[in-house]
Each structure stands twice: as C-alpha cells, then as structure tokens.
Protein backbone atom coordinates (compact mmCIF):
# COMPACT_ATOMS: atom_id res chain seq x y z
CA UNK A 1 -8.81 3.35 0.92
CA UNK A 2 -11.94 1.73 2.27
CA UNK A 3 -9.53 0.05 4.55
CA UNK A 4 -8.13 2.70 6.24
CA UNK A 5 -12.37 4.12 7.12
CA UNK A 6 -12.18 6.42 3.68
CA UNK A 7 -15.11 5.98 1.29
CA UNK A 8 -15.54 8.17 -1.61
CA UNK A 9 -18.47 10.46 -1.65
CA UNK A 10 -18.91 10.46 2.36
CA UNK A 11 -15.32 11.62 3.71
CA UNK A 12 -12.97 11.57 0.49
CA UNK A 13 -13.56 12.90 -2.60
CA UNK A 14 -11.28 12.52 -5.55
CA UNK A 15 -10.70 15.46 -7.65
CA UNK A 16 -9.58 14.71 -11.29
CA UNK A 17 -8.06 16.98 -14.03
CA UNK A 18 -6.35 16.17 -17.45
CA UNK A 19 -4.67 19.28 -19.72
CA UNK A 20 -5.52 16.95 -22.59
CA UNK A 21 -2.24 17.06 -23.73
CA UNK A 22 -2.58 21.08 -23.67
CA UNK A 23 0.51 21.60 -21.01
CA UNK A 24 -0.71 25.05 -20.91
CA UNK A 25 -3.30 24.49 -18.86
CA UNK A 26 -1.56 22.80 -16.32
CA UNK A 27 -1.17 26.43 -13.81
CA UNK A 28 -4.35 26.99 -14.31
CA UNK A 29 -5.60 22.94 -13.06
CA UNK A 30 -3.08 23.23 -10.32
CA UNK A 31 -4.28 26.87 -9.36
CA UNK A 32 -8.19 25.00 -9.32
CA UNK A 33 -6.88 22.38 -7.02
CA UNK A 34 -5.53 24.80 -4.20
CA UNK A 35 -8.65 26.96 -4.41
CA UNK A 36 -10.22 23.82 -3.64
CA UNK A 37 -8.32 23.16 -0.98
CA UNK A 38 -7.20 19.65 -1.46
CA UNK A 39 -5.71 17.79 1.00
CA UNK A 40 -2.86 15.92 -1.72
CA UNK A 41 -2.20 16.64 -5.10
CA UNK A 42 -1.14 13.80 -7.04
CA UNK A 43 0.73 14.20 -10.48
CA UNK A 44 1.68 11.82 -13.44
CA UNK A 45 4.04 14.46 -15.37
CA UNK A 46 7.61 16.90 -14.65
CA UNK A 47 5.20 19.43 -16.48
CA UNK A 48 2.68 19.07 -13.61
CA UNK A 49 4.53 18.30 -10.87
CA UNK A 50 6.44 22.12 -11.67
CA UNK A 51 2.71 23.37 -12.08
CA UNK A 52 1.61 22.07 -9.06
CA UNK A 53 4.89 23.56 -7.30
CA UNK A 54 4.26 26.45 -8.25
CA UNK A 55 0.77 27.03 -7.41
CA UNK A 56 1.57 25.84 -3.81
CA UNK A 57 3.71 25.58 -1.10
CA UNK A 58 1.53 24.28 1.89
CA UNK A 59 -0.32 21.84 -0.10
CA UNK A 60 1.67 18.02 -0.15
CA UNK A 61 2.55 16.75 -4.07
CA UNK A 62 3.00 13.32 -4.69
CA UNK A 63 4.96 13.36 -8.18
CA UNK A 64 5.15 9.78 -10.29
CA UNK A 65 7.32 10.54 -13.63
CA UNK A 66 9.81 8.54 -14.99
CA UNK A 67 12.17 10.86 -15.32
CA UNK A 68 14.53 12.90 -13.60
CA UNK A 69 12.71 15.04 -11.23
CA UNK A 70 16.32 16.67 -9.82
CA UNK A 71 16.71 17.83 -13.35
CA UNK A 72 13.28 18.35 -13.88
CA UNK A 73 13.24 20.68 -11.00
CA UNK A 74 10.44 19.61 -8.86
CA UNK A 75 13.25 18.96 -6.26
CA UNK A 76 16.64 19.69 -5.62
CA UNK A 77 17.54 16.41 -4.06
CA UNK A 78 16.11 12.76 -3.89
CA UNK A 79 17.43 12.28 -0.53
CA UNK A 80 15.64 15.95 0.68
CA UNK A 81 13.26 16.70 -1.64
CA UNK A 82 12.41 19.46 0.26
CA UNK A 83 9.10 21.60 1.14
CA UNK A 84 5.92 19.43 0.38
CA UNK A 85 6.62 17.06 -2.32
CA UNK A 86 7.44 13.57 -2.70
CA UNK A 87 8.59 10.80 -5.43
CA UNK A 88 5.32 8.31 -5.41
CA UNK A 89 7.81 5.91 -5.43
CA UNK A 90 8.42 6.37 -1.67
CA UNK A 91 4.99 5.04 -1.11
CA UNK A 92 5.10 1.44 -3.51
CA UNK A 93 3.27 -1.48 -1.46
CA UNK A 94 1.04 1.72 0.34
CA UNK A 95 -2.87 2.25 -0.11
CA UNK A 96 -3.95 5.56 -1.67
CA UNK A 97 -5.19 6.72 1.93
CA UNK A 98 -1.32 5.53 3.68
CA UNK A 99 0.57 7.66 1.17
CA UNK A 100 -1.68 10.36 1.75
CA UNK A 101 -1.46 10.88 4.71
CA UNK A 102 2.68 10.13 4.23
CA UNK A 103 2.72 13.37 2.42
CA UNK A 104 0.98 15.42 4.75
C-alpha cells in the first residue's frame, strides 16, 4: 500500500473486526463498518460476506471464501456479480490499495 502513497495512520486506516466464531454478531460488525463509513469492506466468510450485503448497498465488498458464493448468495453470478461486491480472487497479483480502489 505504501506504494501506491497510502500509509496507515496518516491517509488509511484499517478497521478490523472478528465475531469470534459468534456468527451472530456478524450484522451487527457489518452495521459498525458502514456507520463508519469505510471506503471497502473486506470479508473472509459466506456468513460475512451475506452480513456485509446486507448492511449495505453503496459500500464495495471484497468477499474471499472458498466456497460457492452463487450458492452462498452473496451473488447471483460470477460473471456479474452484481451491485458492489467482488470475488478477491479478481484481484490475485494486486496490492491491498489496487484492489481497493478495483472495487470502488
């Protein structure tokens, strides 16, 4: 990210939540994030890539699951995932900063 003129602290910050393997709290962590107003929201799970979805439409998702995310839901096609969100496969080989601003 330095790279690309980001540095955290003076013009990126990095927001970080965990449900602690309490998938119950993942509307309320996405529902955080868009208060905050992030710029990306980046997700490891189906469970919170559908949280995130849900708790925005404006706001770009970066999902990176292993699984299925046309059955999961998060999108209804690979080819047009539609809306703001985006396999994080799409960005392999890309800095943090490139993919971000990919998404947006």
């Amino acid at each position: 990210m330095n790279d690309a003129g980001y540095v955290e602290g003076r013009n990126v910050a990095i927001e970080n939540r965990w449900a602690e393997e309490r998938y119950d709290r993942l509307p309320a962590l996405a529902t955080d994030l868009v208060d905050r107003r992030v710029e990306v929201i980046v997700t490891y799970t189906d469970a919170a890539a559908l949280a995130a979805k849900t708790a925005t439409t404006t706001i770009p998702i970066v999902f990176i699951n292993g699984g299925d995310p046309v059955r999961a839901g998060i999108v209804p096609s690979l080819n047009r995932p539609a809306g703001k969100r985006h396999r994080g496969e799409l960005f392999r080989g890309r800095s943090g900063a490139q993919a971000a601003r990919a998404a947006a």
